[in-house]
C-alpha atoms as a PDB file:
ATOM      1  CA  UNK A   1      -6.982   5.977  11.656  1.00  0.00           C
ATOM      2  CA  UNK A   2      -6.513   9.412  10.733  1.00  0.00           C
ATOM      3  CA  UNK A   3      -8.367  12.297  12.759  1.00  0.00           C
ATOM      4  CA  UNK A   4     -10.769   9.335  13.802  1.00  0.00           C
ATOM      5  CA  UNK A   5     -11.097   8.330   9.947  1.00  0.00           C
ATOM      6  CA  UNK A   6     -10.347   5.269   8.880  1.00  0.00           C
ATOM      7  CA  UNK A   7      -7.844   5.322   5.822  1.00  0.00           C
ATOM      8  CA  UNK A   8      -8.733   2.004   3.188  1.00  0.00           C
ATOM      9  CA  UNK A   9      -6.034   1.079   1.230  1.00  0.00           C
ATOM     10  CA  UNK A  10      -7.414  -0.539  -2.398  1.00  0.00           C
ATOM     11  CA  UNK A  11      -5.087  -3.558  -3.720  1.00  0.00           C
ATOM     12  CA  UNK A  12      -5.691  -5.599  -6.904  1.00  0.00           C
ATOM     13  CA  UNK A  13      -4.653  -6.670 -10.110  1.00  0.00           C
ATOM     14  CA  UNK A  14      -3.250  -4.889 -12.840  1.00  0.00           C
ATOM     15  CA  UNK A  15      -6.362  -3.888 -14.934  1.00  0.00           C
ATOM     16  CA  UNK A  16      -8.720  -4.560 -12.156  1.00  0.00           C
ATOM     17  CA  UNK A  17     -10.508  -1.087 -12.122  1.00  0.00           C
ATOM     18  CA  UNK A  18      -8.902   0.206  -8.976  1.00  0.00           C
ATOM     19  CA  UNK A  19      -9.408   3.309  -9.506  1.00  0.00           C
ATOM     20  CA  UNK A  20     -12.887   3.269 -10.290  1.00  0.00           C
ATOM     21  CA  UNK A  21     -13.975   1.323  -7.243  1.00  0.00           C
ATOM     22  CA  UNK A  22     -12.072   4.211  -5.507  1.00  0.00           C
ATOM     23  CA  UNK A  23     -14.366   6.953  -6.994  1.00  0.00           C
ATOM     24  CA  UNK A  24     -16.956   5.109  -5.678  1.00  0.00           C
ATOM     25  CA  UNK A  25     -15.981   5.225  -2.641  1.00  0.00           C
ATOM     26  CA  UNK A  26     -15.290   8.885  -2.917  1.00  0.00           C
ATOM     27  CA  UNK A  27     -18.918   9.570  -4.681  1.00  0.00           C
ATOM     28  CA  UNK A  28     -20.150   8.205  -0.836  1.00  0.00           C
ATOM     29  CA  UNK A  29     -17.679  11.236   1.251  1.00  0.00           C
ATOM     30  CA  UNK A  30     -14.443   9.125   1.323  1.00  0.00           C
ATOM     31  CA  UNK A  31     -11.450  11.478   0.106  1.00  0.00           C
ATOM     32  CA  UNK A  32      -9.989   9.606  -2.582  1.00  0.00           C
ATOM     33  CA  UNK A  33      -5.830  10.090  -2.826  1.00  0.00           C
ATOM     34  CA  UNK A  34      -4.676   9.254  -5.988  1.00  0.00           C
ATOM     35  CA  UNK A  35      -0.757   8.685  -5.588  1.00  0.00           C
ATOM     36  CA  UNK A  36      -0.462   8.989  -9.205  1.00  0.00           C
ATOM     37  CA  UNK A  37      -0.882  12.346  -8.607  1.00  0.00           C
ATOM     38  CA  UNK A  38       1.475  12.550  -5.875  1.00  0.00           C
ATOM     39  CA  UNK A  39       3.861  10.883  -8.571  1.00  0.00           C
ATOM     40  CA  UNK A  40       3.765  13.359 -10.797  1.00  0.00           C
ATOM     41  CA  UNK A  41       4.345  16.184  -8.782  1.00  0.00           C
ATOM     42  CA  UNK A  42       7.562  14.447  -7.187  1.00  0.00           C
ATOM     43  CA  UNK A  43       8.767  14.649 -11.337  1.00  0.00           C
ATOM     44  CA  UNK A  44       8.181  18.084 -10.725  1.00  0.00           C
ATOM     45  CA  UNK A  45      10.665  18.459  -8.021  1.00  0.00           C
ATOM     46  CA  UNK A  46      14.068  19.784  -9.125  1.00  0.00           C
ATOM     47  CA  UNK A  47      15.954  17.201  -6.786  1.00  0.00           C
ATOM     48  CA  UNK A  48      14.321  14.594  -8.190  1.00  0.00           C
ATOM     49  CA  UNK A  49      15.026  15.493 -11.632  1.00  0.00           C
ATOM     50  CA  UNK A  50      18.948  16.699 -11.364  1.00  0.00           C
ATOM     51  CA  UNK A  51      18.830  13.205  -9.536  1.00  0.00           C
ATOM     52  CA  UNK A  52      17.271  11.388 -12.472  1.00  0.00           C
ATOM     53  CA  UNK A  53      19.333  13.279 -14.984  1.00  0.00           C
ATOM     54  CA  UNK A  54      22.593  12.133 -12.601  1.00  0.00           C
ATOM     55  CA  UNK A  55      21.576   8.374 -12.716  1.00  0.00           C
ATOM     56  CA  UNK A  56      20.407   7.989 -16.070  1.00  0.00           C
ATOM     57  CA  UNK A  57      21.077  10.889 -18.308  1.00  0.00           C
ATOM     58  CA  UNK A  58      18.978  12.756 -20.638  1.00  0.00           C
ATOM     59  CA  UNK A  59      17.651  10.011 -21.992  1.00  0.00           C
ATOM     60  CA  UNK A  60      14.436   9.684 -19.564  1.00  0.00           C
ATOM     61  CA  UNK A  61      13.663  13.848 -20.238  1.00  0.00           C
ATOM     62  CA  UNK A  62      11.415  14.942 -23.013  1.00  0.00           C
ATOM     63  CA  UNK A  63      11.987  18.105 -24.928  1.00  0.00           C
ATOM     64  CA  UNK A  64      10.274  20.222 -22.510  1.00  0.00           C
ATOM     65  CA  UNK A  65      12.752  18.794 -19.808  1.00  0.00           C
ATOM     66  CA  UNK A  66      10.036  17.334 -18.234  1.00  0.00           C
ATOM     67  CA  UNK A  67      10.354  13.570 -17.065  1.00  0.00           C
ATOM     68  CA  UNK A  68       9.744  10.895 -19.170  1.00  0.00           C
ATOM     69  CA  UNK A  69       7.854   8.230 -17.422  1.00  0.00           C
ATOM     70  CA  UNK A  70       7.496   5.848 -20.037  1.00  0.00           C
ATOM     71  CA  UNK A  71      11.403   6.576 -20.330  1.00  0.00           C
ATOM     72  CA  UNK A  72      11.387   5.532 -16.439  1.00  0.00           C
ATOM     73  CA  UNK A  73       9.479   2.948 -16.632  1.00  0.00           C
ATOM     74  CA  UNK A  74      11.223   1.233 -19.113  1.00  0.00           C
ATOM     75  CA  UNK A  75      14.543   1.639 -16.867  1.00  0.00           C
ATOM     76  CA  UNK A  76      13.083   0.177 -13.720  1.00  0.00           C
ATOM     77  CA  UNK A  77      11.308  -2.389 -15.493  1.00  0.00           C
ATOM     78  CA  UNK A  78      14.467  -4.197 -16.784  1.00  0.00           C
ATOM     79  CA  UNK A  79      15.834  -3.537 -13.825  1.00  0.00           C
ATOM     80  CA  UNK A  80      15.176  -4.812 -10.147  1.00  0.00           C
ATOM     81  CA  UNK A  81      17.803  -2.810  -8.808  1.00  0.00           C
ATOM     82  CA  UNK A  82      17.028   0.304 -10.185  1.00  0.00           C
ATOM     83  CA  UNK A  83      13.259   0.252  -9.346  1.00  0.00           C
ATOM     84  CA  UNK A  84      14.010   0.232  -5.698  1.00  0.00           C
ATOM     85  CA  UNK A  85      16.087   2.807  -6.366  1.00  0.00           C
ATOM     86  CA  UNK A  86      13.901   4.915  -7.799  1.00  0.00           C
ATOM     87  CA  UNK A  87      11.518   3.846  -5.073  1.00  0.00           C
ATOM     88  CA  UNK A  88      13.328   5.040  -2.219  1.00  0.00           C
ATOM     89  CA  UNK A  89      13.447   8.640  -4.052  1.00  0.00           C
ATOM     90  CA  UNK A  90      10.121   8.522  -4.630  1.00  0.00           C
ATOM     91  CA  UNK A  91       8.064   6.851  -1.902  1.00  0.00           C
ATOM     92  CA  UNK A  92       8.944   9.341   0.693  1.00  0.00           C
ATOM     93  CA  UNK A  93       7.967  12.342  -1.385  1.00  0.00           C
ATOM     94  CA  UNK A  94       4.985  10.788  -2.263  1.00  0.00           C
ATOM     95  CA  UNK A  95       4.169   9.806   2.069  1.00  0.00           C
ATOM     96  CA  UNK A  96       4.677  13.611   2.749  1.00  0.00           C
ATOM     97  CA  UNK A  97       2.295  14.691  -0.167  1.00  0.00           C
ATOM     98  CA  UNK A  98      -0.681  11.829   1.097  1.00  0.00           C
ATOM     99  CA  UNK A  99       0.263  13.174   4.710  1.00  0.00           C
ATOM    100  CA  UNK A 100      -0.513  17.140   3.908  1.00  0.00           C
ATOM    101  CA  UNK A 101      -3.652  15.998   1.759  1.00  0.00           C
ATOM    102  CA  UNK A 102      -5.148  14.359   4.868  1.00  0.00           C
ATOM    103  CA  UNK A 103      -4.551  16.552   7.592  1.00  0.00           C
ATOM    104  CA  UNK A 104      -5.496  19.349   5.287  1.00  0.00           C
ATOM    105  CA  UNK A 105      -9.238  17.409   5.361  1.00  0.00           C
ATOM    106  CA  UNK A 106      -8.927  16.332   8.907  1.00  0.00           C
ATOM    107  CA  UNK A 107     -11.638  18.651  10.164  1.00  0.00           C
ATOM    108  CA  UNK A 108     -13.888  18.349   7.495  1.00  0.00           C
ATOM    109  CA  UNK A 109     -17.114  17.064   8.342  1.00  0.00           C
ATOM    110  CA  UNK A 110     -18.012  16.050   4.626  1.00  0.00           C
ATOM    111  CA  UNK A 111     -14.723  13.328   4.682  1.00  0.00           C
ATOM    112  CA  UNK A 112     -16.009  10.157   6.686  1.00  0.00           C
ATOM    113  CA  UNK A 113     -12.414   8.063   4.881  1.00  0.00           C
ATOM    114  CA  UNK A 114      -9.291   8.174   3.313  1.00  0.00           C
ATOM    115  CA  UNK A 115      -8.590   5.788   0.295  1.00  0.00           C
ATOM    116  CA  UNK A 116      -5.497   5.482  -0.902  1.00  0.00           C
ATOM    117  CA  UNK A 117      -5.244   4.454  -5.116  1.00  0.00           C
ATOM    118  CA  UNK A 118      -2.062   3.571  -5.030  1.00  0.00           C
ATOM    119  CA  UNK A 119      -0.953   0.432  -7.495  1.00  0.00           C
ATOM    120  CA  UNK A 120       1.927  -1.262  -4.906  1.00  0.00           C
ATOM    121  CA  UNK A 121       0.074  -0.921  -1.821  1.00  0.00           C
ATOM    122  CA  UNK A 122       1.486  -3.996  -0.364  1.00  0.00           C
ATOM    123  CA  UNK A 123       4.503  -3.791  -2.095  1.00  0.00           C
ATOM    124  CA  UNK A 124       5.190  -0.151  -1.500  1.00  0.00           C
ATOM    125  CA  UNK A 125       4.795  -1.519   2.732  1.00  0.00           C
ATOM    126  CA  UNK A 126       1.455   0.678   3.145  1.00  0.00           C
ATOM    127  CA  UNK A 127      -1.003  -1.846   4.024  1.00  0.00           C
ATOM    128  CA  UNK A 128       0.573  -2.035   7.448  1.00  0.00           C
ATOM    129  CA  UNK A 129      -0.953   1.657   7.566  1.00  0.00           C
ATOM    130  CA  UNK A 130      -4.290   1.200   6.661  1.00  0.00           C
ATOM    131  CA  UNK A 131      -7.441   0.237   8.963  1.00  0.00           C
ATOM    132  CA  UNK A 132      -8.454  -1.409   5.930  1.00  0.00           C
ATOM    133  CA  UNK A 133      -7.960  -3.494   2.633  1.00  0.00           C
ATOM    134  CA  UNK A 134     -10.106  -3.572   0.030  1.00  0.00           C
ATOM    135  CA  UNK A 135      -9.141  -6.113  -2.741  1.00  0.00           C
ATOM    136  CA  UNK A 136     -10.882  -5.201  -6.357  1.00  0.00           C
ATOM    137  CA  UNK A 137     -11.552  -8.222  -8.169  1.00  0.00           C
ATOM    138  CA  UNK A 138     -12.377  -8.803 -11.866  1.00  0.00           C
ATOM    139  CA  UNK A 139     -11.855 -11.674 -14.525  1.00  0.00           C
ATOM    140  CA  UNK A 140      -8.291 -12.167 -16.180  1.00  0.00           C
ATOM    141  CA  UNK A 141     -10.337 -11.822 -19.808  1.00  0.00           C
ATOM    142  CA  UNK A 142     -11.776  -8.233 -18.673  1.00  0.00           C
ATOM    143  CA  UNK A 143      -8.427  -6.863 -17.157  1.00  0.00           C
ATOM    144  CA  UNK A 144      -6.547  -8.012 -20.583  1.00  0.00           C
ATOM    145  CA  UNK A 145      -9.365  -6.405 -22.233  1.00  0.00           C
ATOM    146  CA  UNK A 146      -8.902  -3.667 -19.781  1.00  0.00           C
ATOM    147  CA  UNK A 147      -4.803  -2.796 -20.359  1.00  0.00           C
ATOM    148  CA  UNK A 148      -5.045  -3.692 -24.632  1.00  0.00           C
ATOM    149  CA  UNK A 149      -7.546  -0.742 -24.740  1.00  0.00           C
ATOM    150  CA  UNK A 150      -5.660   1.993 -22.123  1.00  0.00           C
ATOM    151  CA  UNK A 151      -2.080   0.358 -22.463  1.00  0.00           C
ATOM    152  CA  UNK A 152      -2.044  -1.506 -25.488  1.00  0.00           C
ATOM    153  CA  UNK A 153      -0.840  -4.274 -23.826  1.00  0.00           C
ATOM    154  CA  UNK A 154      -1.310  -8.210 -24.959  1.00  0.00           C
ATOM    155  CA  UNK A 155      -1.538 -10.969 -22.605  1.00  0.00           C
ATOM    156  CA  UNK A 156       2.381 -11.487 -22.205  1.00  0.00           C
ATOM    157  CA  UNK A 157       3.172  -8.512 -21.507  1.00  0.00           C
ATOM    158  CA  UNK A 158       0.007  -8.295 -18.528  1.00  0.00           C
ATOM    159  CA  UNK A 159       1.605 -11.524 -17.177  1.00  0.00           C
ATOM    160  CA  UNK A 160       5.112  -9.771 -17.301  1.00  0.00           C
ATOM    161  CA  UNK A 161       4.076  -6.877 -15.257  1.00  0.00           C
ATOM    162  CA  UNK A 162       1.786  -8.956 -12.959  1.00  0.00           C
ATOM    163  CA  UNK A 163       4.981 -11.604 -12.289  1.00  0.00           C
ATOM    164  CA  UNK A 164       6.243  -8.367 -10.597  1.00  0.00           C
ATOM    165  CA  UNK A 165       3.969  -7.790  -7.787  1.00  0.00           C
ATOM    166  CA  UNK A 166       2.811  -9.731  -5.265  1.00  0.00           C
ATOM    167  CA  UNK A 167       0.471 -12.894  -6.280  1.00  0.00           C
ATOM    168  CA  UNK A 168      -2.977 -11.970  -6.708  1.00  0.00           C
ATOM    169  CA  UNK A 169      -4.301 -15.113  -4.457  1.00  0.00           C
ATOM    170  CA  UNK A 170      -2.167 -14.014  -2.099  1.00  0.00           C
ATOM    171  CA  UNK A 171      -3.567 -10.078  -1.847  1.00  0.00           C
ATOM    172  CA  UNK A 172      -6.864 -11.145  -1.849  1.00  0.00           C
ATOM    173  CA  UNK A 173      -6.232 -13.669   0.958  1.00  0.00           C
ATOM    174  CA  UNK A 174      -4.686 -10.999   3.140  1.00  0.00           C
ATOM    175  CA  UNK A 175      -7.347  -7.950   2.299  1.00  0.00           C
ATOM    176  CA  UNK A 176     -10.190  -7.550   4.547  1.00  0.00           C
ATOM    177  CA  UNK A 177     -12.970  -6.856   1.749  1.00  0.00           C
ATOM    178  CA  UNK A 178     -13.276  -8.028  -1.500  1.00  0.00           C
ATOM    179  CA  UNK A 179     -15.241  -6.147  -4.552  1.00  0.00           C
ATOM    180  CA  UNK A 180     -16.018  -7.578  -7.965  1.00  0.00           C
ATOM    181  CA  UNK A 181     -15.670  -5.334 -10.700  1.00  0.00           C
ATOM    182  CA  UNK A 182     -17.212  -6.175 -13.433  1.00  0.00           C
ATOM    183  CA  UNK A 183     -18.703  -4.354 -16.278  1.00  0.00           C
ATOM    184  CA  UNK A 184     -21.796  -3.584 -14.294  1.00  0.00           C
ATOM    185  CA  UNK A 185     -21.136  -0.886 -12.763  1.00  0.00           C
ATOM    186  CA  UNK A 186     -24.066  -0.788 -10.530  1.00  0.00           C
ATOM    187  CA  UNK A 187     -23.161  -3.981  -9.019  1.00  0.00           C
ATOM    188  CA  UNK A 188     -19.484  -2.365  -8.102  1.00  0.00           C
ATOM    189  CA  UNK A 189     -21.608   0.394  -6.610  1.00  0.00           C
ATOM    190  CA  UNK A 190     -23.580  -1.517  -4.144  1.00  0.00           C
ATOM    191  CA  UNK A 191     -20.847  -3.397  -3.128  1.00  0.00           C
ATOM    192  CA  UNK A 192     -18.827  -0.489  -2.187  1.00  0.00           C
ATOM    193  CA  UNK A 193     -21.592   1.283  -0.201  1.00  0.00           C
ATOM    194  CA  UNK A 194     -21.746  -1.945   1.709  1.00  0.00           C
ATOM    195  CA  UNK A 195     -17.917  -2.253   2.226  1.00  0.00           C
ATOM    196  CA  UNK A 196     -17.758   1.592   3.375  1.00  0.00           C
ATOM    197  CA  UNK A 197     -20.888   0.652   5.442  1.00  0.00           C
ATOM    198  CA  UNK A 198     -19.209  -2.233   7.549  1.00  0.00           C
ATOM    199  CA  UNK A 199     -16.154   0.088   7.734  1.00  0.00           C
ATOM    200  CA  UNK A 200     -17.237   2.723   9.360  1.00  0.00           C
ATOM    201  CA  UNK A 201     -19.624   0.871  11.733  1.00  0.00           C
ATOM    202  CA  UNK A 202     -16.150  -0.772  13.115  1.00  0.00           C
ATOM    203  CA  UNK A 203     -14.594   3.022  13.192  1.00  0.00           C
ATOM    204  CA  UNK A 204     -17.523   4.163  15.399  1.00  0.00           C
ATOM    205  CA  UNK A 205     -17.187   1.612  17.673  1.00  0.00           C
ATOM    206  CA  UNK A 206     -13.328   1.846  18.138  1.00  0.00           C
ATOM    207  CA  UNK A 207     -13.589   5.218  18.418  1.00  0.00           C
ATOM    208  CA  UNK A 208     -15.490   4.514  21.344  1.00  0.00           C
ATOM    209  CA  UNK A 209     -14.011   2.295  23.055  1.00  0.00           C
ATOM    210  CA  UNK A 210     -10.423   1.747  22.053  1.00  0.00           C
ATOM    211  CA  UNK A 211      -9.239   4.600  19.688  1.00  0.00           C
ATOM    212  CA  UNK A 212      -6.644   3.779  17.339  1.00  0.00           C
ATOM    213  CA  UNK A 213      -7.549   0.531  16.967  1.00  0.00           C
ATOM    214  CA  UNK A 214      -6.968  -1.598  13.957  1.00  0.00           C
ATOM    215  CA  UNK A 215      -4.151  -1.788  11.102  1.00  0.00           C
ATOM    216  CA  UNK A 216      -3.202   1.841  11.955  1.00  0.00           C
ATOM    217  CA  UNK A 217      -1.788   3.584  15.015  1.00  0.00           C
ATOM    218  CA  UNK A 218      -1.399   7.178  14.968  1.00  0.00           C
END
């Protein structure tokens, strides 16, 4: 837990809708941190870039000198080794930006969570840091239907990107919660009220009578 809140982590597959069962959670007074967005602003950092520029040229810049993520991606994609790489530049930037956003919310009264959106939470080592798991579920036909609309992406190249996480079967087995997302969005909803429900009715009772109890020890 985090100032007595619990932090939920929210795993799935690509094209699940992760980050819409996340702003459901945050529609109910969880603060929702998007790492994406933690991401982005590491691309900003001038280290990071001169660093980028040393390992792999110009090549991953746009005009503006700005990174190139797709460029990135590309890179780390056909390449194992550099991923982690680029990982271990990244990932710790990214810790120290989710770290200010929560104690920065600590005190407030309206925040009764944390959830992290982040797409490698078990692969990234953060579910050992959350007091909960929630895995979002949906149907391989709606994620493909899912990533051709936002990604453009066909079936092989899903199952290419998928073959590079974790199994699915074996995220959902380990998660505490599971949530079907589906096109009916209303479902999704009352699912997540009940999740959040059963979550913080175990945070009030550890904060009771064993604080810092569960995934989490701060």
């Amino acid at each position: 837990m985090f100032g007595g809140k619990p932090v939920i982590g929210i795993a799935g597959g690509i094209g699940s809708g992760k980050s819409f069962i996340a702003k459901l959670f945050g529609d109910l007074g969880a603060l929702v941190i998007d790492s994406d967005v933690q991401v982005r602003e590491a691309y900003q950092d001038p280290r990071v870039k001169q660093t980028l520029r040393q390992w792999w040229g110009d090549g991953v810049f746009d005009t503006r000198g700005e990174v190139n993520r797709s460029a990135v991606g590309r890179k780390v994609f056909a390449d194992p080794t550099e991923r982690v790489r680029l990982e271990k530049l990244i990932h710790p930037l990214v810790d120290e930006a989710r770290k200010r956003v929560m104690a920065g919310s600590a005190d407030d009264p309206q925040v009764v969570a944390y959830v992290w959106d982040t797409p490698l939470l078990f692969e990234a080592g953060l579910a050992g840091e959350c007091d909960a798991i929630v895995f979002v579920e949906a149907p391989l036909e709606e994620r493909l239907r899912r990533v051709a609309q936002s990604r453009g992406w066909d079936a092989a190249e899903l199952d290419r990107r998928q073959k590079l996480q974790w199994p699915l079967d074996k995220k959902r087995r380990i998660s505490d919660h599971v949530v079907t997302n589906t096109a009916d969005a209303d479902y999704a909803r009352g699912q997540v009220r009940d999740v959040l429900s059963q979550i913080l009715a175990r945070t009030s009772r550890a904060n009771g009578s064993e604080p810092g109890s569960g995934r989490r020890r701060n």
